[in-house]
Protein backbone atom coordinates (compact mmCIF):
# COMPACT_ATOMS: atom_id res chain seq x y z
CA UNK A 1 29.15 -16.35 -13.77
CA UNK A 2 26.17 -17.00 -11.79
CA UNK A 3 23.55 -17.06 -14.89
CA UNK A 4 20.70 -17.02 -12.63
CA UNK A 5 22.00 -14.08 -10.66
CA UNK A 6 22.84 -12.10 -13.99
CA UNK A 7 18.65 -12.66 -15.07
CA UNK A 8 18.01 -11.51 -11.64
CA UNK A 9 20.31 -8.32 -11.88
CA UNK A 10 18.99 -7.39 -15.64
CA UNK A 11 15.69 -8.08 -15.22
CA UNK A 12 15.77 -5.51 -12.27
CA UNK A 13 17.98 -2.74 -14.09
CA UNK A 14 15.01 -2.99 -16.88
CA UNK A 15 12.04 -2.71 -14.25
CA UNK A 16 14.01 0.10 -12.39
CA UNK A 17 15.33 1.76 -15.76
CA UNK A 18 18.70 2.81 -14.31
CA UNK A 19 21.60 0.71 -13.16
CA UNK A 20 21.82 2.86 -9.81
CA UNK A 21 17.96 2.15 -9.32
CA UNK A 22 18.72 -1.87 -9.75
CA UNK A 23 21.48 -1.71 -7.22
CA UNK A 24 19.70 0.32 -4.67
CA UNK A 25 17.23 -2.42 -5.21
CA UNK A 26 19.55 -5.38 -4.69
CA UNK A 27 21.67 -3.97 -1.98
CA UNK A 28 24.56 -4.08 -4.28
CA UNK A 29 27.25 -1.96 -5.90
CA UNK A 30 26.63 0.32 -9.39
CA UNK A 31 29.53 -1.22 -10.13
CA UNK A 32 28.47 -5.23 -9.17
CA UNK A 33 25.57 -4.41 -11.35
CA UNK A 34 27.42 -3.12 -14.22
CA UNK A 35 30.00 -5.97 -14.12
CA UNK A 36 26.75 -8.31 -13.74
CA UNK A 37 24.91 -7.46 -17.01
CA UNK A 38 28.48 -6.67 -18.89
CA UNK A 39 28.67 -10.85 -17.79
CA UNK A 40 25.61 -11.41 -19.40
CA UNK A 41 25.99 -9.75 -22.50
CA UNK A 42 29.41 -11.58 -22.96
CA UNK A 43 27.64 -14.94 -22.37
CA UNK A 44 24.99 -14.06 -25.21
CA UNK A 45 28.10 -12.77 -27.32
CA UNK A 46 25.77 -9.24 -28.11
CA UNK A 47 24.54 -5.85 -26.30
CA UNK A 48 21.38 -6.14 -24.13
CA UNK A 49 21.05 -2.70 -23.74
CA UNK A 50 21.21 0.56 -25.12
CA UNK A 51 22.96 3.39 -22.47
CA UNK A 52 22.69 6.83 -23.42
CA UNK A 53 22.78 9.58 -21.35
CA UNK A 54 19.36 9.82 -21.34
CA UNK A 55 18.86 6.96 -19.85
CA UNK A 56 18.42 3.03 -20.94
CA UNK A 57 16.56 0.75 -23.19
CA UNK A 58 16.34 -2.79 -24.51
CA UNK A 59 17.92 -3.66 -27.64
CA UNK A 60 16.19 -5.94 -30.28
CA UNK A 61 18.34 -8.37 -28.32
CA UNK A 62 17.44 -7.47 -25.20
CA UNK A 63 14.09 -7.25 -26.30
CA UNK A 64 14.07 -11.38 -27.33
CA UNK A 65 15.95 -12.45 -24.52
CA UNK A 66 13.76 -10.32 -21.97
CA UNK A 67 10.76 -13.29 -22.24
CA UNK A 68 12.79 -15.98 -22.15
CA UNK A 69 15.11 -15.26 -18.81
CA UNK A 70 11.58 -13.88 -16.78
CA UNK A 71 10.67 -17.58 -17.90
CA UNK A 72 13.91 -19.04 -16.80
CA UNK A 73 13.05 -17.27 -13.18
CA UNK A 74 9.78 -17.99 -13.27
CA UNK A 75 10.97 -21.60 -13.24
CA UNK A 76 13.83 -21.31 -10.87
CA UNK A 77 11.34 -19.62 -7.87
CA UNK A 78 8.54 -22.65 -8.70
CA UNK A 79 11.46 -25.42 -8.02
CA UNK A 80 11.86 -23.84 -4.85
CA UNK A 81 8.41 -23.71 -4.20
CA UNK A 82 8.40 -27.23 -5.07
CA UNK A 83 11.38 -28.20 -2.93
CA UNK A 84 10.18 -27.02 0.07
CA UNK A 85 12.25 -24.02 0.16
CA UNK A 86 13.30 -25.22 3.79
CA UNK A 87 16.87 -23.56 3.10
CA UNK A 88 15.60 -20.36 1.86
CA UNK A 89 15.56 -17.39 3.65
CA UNK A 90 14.00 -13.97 2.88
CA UNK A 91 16.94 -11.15 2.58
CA UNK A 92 16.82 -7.57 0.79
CA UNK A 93 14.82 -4.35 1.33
CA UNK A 94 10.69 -4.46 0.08
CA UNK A 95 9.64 -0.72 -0.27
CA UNK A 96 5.79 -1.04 0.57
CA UNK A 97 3.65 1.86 -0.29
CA UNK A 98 0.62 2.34 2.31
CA UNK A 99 -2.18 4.74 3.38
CA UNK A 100 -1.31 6.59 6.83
CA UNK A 101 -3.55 4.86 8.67
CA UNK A 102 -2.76 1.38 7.51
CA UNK A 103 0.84 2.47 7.87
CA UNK A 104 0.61 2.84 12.01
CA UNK A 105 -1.47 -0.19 11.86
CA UNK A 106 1.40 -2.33 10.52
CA UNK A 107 4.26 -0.52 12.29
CA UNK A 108 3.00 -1.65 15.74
CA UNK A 109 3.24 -5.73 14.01
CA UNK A 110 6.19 -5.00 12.02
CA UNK A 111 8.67 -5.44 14.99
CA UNK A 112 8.13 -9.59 15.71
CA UNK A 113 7.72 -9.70 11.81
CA UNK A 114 11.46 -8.26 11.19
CA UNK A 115 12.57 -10.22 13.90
CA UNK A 116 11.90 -13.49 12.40
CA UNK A 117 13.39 -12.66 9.15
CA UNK A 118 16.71 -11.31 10.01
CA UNK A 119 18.17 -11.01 6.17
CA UNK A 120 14.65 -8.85 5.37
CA UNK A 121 14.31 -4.97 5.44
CA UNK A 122 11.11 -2.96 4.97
CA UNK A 123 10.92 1.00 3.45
CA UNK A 124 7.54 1.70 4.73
CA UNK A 125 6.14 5.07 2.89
CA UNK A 126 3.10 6.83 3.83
CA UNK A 127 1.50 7.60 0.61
CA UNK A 128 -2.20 8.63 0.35
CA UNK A 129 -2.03 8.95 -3.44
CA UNK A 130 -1.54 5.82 -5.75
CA UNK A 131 1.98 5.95 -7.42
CA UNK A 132 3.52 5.02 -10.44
CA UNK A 133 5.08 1.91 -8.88
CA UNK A 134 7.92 1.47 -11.27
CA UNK A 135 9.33 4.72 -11.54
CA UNK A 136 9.15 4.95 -7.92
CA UNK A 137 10.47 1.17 -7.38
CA UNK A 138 7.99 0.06 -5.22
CA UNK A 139 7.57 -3.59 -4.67
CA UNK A 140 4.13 -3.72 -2.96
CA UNK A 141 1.44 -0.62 -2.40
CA UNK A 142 -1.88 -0.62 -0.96
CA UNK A 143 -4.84 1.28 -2.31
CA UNK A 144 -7.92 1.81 -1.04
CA UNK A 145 -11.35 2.31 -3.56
CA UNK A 146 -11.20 1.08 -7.16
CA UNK A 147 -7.84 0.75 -8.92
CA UNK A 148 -8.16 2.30 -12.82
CA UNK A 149 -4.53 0.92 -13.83
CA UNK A 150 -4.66 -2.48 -15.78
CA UNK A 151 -1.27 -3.26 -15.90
CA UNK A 152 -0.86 -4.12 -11.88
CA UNK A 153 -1.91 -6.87 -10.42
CA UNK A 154 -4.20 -6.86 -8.13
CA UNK A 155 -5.23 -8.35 -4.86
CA UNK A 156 -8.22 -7.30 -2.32
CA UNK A 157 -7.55 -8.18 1.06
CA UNK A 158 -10.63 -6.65 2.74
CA UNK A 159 -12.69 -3.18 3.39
CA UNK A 160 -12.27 0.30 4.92
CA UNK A 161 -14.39 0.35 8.06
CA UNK A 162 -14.49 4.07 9.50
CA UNK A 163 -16.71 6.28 11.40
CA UNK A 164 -18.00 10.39 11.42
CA UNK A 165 -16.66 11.43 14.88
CA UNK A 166 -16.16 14.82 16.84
CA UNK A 167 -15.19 15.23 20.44
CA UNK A 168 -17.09 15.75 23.02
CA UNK A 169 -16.20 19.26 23.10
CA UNK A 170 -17.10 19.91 19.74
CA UNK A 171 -20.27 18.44 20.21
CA UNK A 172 -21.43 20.74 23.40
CA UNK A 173 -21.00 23.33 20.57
CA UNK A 174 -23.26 21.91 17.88
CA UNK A 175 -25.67 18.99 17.99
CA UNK A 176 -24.56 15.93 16.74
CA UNK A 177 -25.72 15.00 12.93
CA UNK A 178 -28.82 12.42 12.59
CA UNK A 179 -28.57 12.38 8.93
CA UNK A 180 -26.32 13.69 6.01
CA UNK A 181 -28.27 16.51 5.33
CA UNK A 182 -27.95 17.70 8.77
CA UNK A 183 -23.96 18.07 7.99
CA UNK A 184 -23.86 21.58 6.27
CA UNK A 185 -24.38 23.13 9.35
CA UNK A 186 -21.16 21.97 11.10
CA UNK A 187 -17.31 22.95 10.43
CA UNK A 188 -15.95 19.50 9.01
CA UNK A 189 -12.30 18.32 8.87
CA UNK A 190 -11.37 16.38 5.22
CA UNK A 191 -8.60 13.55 5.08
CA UNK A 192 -8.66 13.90 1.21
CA UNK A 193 -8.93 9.98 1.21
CA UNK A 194 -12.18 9.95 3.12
CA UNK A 195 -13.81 11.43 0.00
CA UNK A 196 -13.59 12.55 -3.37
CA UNK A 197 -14.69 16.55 -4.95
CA UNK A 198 -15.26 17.90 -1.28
CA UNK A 199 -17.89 15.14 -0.62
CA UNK A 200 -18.54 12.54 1.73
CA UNK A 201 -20.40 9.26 0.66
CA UNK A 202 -22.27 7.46 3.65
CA UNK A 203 -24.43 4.42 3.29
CA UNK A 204 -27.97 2.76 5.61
CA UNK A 205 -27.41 -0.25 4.54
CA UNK A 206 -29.74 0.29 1.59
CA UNK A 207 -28.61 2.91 -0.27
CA UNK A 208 -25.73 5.21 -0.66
CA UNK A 209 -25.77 8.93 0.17
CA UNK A 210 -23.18 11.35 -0.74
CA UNK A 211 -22.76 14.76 0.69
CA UNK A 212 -20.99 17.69 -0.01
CA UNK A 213 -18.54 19.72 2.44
CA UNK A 214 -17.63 23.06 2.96
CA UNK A 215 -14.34 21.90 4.78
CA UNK A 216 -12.78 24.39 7.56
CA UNK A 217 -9.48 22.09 6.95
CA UNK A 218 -8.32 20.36 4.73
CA UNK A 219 -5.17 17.52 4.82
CA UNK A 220 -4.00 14.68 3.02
CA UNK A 221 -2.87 12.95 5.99
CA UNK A 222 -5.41 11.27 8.40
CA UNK A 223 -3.43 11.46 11.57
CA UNK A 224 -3.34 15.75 10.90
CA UNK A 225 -7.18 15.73 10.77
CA UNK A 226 -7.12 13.11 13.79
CA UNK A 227 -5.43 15.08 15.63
CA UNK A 228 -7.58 18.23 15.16
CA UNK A 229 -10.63 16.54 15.33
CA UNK A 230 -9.17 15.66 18.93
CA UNK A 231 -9.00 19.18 19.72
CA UNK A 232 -12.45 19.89 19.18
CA UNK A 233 -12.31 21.57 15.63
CA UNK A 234 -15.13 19.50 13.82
CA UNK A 235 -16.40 16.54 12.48
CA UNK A 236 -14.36 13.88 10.46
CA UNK A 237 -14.44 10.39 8.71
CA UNK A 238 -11.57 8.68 10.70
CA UNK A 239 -10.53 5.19 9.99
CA UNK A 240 -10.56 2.62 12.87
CA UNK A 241 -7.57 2.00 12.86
CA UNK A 242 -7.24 5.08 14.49
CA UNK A 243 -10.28 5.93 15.72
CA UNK A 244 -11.64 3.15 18.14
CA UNK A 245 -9.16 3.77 20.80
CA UNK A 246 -10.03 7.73 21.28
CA UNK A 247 -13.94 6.36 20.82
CA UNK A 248 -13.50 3.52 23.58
CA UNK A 249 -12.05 5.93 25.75
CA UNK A 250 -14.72 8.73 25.16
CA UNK A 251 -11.73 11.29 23.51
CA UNK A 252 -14.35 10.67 20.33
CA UNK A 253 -17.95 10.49 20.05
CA UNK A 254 -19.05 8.24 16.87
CA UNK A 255 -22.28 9.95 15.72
CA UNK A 256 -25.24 9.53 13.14
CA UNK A 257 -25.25 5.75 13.49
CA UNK A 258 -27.72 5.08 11.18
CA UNK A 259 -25.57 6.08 8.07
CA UNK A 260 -22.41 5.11 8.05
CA UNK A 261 -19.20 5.73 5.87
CA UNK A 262 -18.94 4.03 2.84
CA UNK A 263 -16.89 0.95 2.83
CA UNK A 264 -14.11 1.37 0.01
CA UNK A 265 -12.35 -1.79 -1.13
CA UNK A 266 -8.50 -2.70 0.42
CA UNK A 267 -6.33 -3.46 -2.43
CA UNK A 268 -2.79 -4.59 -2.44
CA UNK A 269 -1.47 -3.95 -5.96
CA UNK A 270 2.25 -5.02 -7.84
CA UNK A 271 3.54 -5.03 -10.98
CA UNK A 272 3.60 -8.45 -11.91
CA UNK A 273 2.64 -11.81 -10.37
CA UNK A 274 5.53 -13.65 -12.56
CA UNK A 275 8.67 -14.41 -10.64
CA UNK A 276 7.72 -12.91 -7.81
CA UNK A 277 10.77 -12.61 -5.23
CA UNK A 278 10.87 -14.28 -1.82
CA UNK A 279 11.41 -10.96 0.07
CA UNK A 280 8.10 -9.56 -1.70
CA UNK A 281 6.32 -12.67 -1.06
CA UNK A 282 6.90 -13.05 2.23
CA UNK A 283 6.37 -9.12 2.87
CA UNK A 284 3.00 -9.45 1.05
CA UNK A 285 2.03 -12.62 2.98
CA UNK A 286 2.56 -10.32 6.40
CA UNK A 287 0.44 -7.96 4.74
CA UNK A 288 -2.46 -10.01 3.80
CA UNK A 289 -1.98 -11.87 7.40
CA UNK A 290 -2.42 -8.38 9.29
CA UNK A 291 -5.32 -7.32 7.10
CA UNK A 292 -7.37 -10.71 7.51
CA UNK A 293 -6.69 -10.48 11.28
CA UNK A 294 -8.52 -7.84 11.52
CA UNK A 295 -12.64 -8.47 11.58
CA UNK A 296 -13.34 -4.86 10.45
CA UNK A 297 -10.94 -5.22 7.87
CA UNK A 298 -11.91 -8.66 6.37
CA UNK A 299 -14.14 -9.18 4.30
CA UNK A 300 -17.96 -8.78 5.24
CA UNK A 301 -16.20 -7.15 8.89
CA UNK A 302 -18.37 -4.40 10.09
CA UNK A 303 -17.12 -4.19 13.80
CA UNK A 304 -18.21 -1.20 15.61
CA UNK A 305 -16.95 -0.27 19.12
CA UNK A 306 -20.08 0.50 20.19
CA UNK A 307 -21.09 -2.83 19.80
CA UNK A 308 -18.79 -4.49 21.81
């Protein structure tokens, strides 16, 4: 028996809770996973786990044993840190939770990225919610504003940068906004995460101003409100990522300059820091990599395409 392997494999079936959960994980057989704790139980001569068909929990065993083999792994991933790791190669799936937005950013990089890891997968889910990151066996999520839970760890890697456009269609309509009081009297388009309580928050540089909407629609996807903000049906708070092209090319008119969207902190955010594996790592470093490249993503980055 590979001991270290049989850590590996428990330690995931008690993340994941389930043994199908571990070996969707580790791209393995219920039945390698099984056979894989069953080892380790018989090398430790007693029962790591309770199975009922509810579902599974640690014995008082398990519960000792737990500590000391995230140690062991701990230990096994710094030696080959240490060694160089010149012979190791990233393989397995990372499921990577991400905002729309973010999500089209990183598709368009993800191709050369897969292509130098050829052992490495990526699930790449569109969430604009946060999740509950174990129960959903995600490896890696990004979140944008504060994060409330204090049992992830987490990371900033930069700031929202976005802009209140309309089209140029919409705006032959109705005059453009000079300030946020001026935005009850237009039909507005809400991307749920451009906001919170039917409000939007902008800021002068010297104070923040919040405002509340009336919205004509309403989506929790950005690209659905992009797309109908395209069309001429209102105003919205679009992210750059998706917005500077249409604005470069005049499909999108940035307005009310002087007050800006709020900036709301990029954070990536995991369940623990402690033995780490490669595949996250290295899908993590991509992630902080694409982020940083970015100057209205880094930090302090306030790039607008108007400035250019």
């Amino acid at each position: 028996m590979d001991i270290v392997s049989a850590l590996r494999t428990f330690q995931r079936v008690v993340e994941t809770g389930s043994f199908s959960a571990a070996a969707h994980d580790l791209d393995v057989t219920q039945p390698a996973v099984s056979r894989q704790v069953a080892a380790l139980e018989g090398h430790f001569n007693t029962r790591l786990l309770h199975r009922t068909t509810s579902g599974l929990s640690l014995t008082a065993e398990g519960e000792r044993i737990l500590p000391m083999a995230l140690r062991i792994l701990e230990a096994v991933e710094e030696l080959g840190d240490a060694a160089g790791s010149e012979g190791a190669m990233a393989s397995g799936k990372v499921r990577l939770s991400v905002p729309a937005p973010l999500g089209l950013h990183l598709s368009e990089r993800l191709g050369d990225f897969l292509a130098a890891h050829p052992k490495l997968s990526v699930e790449l889910l569109f969430r604009e919610e946060s999740s509950d990151m174990i129960e959903e066996r995600l490896d890696l999520e990004v979140r944008l504003g504060p994060v409330a839970d204090s049992s992830l760890v987490c990371r900033r890697i930069g700031w929202t940068t976005a802009f209140l456009v309309a089209s140029p269609a919409y705006l032959a309509r109705k005059a453009a906004p000079r300030t946020p009081r001026d935005i009850k009297d237009h039909e507005c388009l809400w991307y749920t995460r451009a906001g919170e309580a039917n409000s939007w928050s902008f800021s002068n540089g010297s104070e923040d101003i919040s405002v509340r909407i009336s919205p004509r629609l309403t989506a929790c996807n950005a690209v659905a409100i992009h797309r109908a903000a395209l069309a001429g049906a209102g105003l919205a708070v679009l992210s750059h990522i998706i917005a500077t092209p249409d604005i470069a090319a005049g499909r999108l008119v940035p307005v009310m300059k002087d007050f800006q969207p709020s900036r709301l902190p990029v954070t990536v955010v995991y369940p623990s820091r402690r033995n780490m594996p490669l595949r996250v790592k290295t899908v993590l470093d991509f992630l902080i990599g694409a982020m940083t490249q970015d100057p209205s993503i880094c930090e302090g980055g306030m790039g607008r395409p108007w400035e250019a």
